[in-house]
C-alpha atoms as a PDB file:
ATOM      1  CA  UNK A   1      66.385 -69.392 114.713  1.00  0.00           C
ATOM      2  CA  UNK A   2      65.414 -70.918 118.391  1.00  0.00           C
ATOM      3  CA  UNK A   3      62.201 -71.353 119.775  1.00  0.00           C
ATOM      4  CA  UNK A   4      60.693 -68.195 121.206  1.00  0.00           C
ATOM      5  CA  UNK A   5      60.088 -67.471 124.674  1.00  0.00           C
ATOM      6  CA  UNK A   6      57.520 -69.277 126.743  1.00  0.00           C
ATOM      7  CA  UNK A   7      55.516 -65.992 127.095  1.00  0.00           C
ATOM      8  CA  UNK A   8      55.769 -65.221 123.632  1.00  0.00           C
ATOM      9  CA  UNK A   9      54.520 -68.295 122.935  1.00  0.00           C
ATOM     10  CA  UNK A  10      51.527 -68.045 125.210  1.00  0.00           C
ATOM     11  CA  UNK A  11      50.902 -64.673 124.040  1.00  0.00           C
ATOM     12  CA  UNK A  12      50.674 -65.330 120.360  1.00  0.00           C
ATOM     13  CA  UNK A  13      48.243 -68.479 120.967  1.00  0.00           C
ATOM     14  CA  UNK A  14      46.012 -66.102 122.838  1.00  0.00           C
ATOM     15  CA  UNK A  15      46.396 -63.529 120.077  1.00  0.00           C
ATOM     16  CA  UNK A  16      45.163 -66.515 117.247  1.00  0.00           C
ATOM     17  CA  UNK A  17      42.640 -68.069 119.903  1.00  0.00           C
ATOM     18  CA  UNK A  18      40.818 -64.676 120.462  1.00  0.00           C
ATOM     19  CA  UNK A  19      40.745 -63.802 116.542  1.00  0.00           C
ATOM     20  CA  UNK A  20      39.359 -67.272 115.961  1.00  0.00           C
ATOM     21  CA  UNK A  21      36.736 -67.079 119.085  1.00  0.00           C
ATOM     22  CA  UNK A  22      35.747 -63.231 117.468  1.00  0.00           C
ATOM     23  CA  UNK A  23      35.542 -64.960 114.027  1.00  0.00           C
ATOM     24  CA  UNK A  24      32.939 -67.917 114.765  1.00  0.00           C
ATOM     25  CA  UNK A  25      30.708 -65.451 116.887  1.00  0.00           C
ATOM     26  CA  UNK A  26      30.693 -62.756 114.761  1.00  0.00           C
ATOM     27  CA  UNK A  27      29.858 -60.369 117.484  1.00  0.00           C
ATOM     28  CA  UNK A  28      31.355 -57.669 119.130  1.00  0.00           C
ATOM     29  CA  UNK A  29      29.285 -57.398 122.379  1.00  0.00           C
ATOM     30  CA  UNK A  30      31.651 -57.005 125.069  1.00  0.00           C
ATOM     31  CA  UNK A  31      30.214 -60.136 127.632  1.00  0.00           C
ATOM     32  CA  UNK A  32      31.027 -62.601 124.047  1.00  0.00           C
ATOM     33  CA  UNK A  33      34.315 -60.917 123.899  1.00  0.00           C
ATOM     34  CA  UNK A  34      34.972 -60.958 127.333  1.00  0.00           C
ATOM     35  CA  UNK A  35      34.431 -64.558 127.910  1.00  0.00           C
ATOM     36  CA  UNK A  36      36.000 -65.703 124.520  1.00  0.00           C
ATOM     37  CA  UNK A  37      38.940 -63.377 125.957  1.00  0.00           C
ATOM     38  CA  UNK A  38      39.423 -65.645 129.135  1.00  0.00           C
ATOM     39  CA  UNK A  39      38.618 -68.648 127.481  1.00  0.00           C
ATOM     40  CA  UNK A  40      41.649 -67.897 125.323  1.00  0.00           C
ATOM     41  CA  UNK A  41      43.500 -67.199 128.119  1.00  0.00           C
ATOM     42  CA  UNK A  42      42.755 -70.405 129.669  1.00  0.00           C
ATOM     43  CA  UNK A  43      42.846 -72.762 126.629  1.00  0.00           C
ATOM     44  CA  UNK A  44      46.790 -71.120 125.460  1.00  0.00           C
ATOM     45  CA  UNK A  45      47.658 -71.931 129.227  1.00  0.00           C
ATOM     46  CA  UNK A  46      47.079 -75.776 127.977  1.00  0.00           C
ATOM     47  CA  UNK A  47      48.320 -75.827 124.488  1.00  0.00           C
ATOM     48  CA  UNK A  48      50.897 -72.926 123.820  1.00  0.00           C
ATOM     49  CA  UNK A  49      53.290 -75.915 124.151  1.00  0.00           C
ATOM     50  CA  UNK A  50      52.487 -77.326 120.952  1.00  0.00           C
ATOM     51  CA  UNK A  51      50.563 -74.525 119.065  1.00  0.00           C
ATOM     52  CA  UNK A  52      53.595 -72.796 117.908  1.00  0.00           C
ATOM     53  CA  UNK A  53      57.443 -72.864 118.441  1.00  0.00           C
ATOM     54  CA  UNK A  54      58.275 -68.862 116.892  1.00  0.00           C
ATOM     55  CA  UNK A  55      55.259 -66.790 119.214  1.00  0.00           C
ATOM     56  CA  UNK A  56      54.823 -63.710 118.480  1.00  0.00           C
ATOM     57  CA  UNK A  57      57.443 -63.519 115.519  1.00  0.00           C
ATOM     58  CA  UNK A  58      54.530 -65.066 113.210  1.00  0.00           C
ATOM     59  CA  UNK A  59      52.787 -61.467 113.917  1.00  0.00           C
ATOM     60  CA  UNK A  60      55.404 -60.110 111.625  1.00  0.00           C
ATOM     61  CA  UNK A  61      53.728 -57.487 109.106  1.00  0.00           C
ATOM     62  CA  UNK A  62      54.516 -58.785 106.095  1.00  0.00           C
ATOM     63  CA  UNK A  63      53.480 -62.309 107.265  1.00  0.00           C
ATOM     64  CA  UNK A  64      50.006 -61.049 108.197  1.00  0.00           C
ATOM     65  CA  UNK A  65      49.708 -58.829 105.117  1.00  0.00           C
ATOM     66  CA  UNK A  66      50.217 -61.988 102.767  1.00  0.00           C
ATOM     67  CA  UNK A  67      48.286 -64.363 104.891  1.00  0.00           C
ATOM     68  CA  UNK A  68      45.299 -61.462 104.308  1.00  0.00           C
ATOM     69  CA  UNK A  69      46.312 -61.357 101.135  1.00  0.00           C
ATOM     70  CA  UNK A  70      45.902 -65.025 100.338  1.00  0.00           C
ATOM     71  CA  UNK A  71      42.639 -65.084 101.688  1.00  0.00           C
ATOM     72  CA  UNK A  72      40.471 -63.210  98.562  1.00  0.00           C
ATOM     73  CA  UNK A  73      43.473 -64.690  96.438  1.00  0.00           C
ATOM     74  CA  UNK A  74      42.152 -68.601  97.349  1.00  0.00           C
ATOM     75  CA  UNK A  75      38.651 -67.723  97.170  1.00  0.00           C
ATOM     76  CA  UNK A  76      38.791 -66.455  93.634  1.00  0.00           C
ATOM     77  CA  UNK A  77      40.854 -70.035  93.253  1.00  0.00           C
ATOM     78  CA  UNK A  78      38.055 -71.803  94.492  1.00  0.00           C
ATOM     79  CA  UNK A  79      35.792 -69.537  92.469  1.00  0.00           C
ATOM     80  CA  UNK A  80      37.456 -70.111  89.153  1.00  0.00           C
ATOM     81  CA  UNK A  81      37.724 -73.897  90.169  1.00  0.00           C
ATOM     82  CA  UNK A  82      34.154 -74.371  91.242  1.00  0.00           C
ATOM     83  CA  UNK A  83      32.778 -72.932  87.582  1.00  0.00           C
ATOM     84  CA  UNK A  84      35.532 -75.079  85.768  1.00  0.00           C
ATOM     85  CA  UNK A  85      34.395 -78.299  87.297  1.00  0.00           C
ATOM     86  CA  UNK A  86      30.633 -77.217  86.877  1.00  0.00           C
ATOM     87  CA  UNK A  87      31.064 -76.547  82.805  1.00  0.00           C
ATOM     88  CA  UNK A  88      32.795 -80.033  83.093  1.00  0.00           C
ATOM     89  CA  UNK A  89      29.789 -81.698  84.746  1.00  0.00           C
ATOM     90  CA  UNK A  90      27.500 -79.571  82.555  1.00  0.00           C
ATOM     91  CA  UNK A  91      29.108 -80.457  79.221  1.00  0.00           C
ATOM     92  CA  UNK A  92      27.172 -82.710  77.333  1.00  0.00           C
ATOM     93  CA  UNK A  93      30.755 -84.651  76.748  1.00  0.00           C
ATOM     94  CA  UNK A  94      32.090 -84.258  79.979  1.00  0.00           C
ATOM     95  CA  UNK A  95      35.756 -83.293  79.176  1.00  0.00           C
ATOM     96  CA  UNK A  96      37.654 -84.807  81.595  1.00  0.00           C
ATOM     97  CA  UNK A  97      40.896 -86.610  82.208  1.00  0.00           C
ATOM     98  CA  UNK A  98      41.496 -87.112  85.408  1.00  0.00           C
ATOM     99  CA  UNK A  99      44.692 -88.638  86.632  1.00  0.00           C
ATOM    100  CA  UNK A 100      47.403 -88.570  89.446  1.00  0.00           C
ATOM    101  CA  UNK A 101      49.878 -86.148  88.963  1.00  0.00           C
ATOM    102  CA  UNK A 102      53.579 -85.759  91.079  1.00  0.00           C
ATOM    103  CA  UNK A 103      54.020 -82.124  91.897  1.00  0.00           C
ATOM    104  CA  UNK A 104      56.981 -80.818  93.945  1.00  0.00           C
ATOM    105  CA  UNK A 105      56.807 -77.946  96.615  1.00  0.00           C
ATOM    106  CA  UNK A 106      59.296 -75.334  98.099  1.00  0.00           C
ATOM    107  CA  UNK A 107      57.902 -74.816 101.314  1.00  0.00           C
ATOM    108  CA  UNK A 108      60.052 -76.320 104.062  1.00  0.00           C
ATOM    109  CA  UNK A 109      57.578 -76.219 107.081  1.00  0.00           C
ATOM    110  CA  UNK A 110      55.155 -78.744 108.220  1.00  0.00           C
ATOM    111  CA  UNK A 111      52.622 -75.953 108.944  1.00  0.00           C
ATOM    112  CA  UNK A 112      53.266 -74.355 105.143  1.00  0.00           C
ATOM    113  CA  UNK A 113      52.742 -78.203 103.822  1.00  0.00           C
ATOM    114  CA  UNK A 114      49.836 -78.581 105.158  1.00  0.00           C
ATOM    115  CA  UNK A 115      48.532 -75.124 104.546  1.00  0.00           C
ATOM    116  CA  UNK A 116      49.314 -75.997 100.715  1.00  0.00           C
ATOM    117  CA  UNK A 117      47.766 -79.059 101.012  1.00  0.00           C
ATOM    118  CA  UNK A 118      44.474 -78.037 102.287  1.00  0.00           C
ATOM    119  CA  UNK A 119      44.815 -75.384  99.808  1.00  0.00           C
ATOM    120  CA  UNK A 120      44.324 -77.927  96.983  1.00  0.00           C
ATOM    121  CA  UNK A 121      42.450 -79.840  98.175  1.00  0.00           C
ATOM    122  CA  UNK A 122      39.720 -77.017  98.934  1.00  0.00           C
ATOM    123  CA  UNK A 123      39.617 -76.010  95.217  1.00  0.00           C
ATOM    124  CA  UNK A 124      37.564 -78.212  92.742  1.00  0.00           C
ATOM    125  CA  UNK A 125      38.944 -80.587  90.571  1.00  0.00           C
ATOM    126  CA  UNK A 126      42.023 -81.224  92.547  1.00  0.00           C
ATOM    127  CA  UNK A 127      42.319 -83.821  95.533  1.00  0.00           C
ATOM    128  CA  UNK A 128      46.017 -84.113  97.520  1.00  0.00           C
ATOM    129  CA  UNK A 129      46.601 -87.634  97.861  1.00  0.00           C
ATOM    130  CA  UNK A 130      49.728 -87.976  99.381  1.00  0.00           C
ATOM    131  CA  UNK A 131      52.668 -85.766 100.707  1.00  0.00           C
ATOM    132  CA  UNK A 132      55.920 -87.508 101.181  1.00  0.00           C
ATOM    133  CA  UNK A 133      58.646 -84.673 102.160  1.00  0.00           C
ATOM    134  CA  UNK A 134      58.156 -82.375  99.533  1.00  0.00           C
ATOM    135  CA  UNK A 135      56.325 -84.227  96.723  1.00  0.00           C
ATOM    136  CA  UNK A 136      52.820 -83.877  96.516  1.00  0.00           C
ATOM    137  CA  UNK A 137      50.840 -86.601  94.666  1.00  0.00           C
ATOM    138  CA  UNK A 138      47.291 -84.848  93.307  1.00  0.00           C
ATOM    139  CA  UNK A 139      44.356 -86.411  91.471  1.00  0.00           C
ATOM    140  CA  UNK A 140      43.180 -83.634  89.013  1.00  0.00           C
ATOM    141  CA  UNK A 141      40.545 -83.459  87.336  1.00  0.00           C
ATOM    142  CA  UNK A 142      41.854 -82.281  83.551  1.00  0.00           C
ATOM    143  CA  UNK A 143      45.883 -83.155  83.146  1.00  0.00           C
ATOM    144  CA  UNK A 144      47.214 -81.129  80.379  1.00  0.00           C
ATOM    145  CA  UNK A 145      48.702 -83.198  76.803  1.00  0.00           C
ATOM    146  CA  UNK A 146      52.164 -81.009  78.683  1.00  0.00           C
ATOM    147  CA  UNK A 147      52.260 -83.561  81.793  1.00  0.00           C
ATOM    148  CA  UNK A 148      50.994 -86.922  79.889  1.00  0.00           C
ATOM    149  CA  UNK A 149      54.542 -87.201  79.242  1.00  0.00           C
ATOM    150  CA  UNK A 150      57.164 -89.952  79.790  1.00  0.00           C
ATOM    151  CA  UNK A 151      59.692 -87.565  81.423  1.00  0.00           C
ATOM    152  CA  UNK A 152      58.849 -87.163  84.954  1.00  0.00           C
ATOM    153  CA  UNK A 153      60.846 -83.650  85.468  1.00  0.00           C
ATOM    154  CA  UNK A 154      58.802 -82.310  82.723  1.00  0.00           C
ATOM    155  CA  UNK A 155      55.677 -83.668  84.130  1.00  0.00           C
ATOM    156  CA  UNK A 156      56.318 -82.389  87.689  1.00  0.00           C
ATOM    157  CA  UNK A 157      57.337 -79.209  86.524  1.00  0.00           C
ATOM    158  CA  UNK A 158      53.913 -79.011  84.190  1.00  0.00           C
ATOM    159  CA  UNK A 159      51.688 -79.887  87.034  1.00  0.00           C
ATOM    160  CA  UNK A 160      53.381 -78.201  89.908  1.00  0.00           C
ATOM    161  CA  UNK A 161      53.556 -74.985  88.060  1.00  0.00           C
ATOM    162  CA  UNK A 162      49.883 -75.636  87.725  1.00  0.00           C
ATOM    163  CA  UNK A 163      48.833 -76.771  90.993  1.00  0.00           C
ATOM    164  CA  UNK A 164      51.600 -75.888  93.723  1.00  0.00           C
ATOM    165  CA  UNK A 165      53.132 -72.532  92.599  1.00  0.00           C
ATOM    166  CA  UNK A 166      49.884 -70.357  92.771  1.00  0.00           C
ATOM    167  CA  UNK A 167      49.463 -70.543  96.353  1.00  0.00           C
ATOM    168  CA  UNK A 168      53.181 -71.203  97.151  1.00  0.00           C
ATOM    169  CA  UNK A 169      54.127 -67.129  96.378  1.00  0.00           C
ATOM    170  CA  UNK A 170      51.600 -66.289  99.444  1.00  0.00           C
ATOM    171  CA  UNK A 171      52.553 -69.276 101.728  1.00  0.00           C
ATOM    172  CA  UNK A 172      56.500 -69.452 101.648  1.00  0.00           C
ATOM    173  CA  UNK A 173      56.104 -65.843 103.201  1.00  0.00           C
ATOM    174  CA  UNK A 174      53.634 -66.934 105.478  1.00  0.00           C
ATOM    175  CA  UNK A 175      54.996 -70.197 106.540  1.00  0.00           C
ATOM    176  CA  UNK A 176      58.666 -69.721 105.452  1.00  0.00           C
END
C-alpha cells in the first residue's frame, strides 16, 4: 500500500488536530471551535508531512470502532492494575517479585509499537524498558513461578501472553 495523497494527508491531520483541540477545551462554543478549526488548518499545513503516511484511510470504521473500543478496555487495565499494585503496597508482606521480563509483539508498525508501549507502561506494576524490533523488555512488578524459567521461549511466551497480548487484539486493528 503507497502513501496517500497529499490532500488526504492534510485532511486527516486536520480531522485528528480538531478532535484533539475539541478534546482539551471541552467546549462546544462555536468562537473555541472556530479558532481551534483554523488553527488546525494552519498547524496540518506544517506537519501533514510527517503526521501520517495512509490520510484518511486510518478513518476506516472498524479502525475507529476498536481504537474507541480500546479506550474503556485500557482504563479498566489501568483500573485493575492500580488496585493490584495498591494491595501490594498495602500488604503487610509486600508480595512482590519484580524482575525484567522479554516479551515479544506482533504489531509491525512504529506507531502500533509505541502505542503498545505506552500502553504498558501507563498501567501499574509494569514499566517498558526497552523495544528492540519486536521484543519488548518490561520490569514487572509480580513475575509468575511460569516465566522464572530457564527456557526463554517459555518465558516470553508466559510474559507476553501476560503483558503484550491484551492490548495487542485492539491495536493490530488499529495500527495494523
Amino acid at each position: 500500500m503507497g502513501e496517500a495523497s497529499k490532500l488526504s494527508r492534510y485532511l486527516y491531520t486536520v480531522i485528528v488536530l480538531f478532535v484533539i483541540w475539541i478534546m482539551l477545551t471541552a467546549s462546544l462554543d462555536p468562537q473555541e471551535l472556530e479558532f481551534g478549526f483554523i488553527a488546525s488548518l494552519i498547524i496540518a499545513a506544517f506537519t501533514y508531512p510527517i503526521f501520517t503516511t495512509a490520510g484518511l484511510s486510518n478513518l476506516h470504521p472498524k479502525k475507529v470502532a476498536y481504537a474507541i473500543a480500546y479506550i474503556p478496555y485500557f482504563l479498566w487495565a489501568m483500573i485493575v492494575a492500580n488496585l493490584d499494585v495498591a494491595y501490594r503496597v498495602l500488604h503487610p508482606k509486600r508480595p512482590i517479585r519484580p524482575g525484567i521480563v522479554k516479551c515479544r509483539t506482533v504489531l509491525r508498525t512504529d506507531t502500533g509499537k509505541l502505542s503498545l508501549a505506552n500502553s504498558i507502561t501507563l498501567t501499574p506494576g509494569t514499566i517498558t524498558l526497552d523495544v528492540d524490533g519486536d521484543e519488548y523488555f518490561v520490569h514487572w512488578i509480580w513475575v509468575p513461578d511460569e516465566a522464572l524459567t530457564d527456557n526463554e521461549e517459555e518465558h516470553v511466551k508466559v510474559a507476553s501472553a501476560s503483558i503484550t497480548e491484551p492490548f495487542e487484539k485492539f491495536l493490530k486493528v488499529i495500527f495494523g
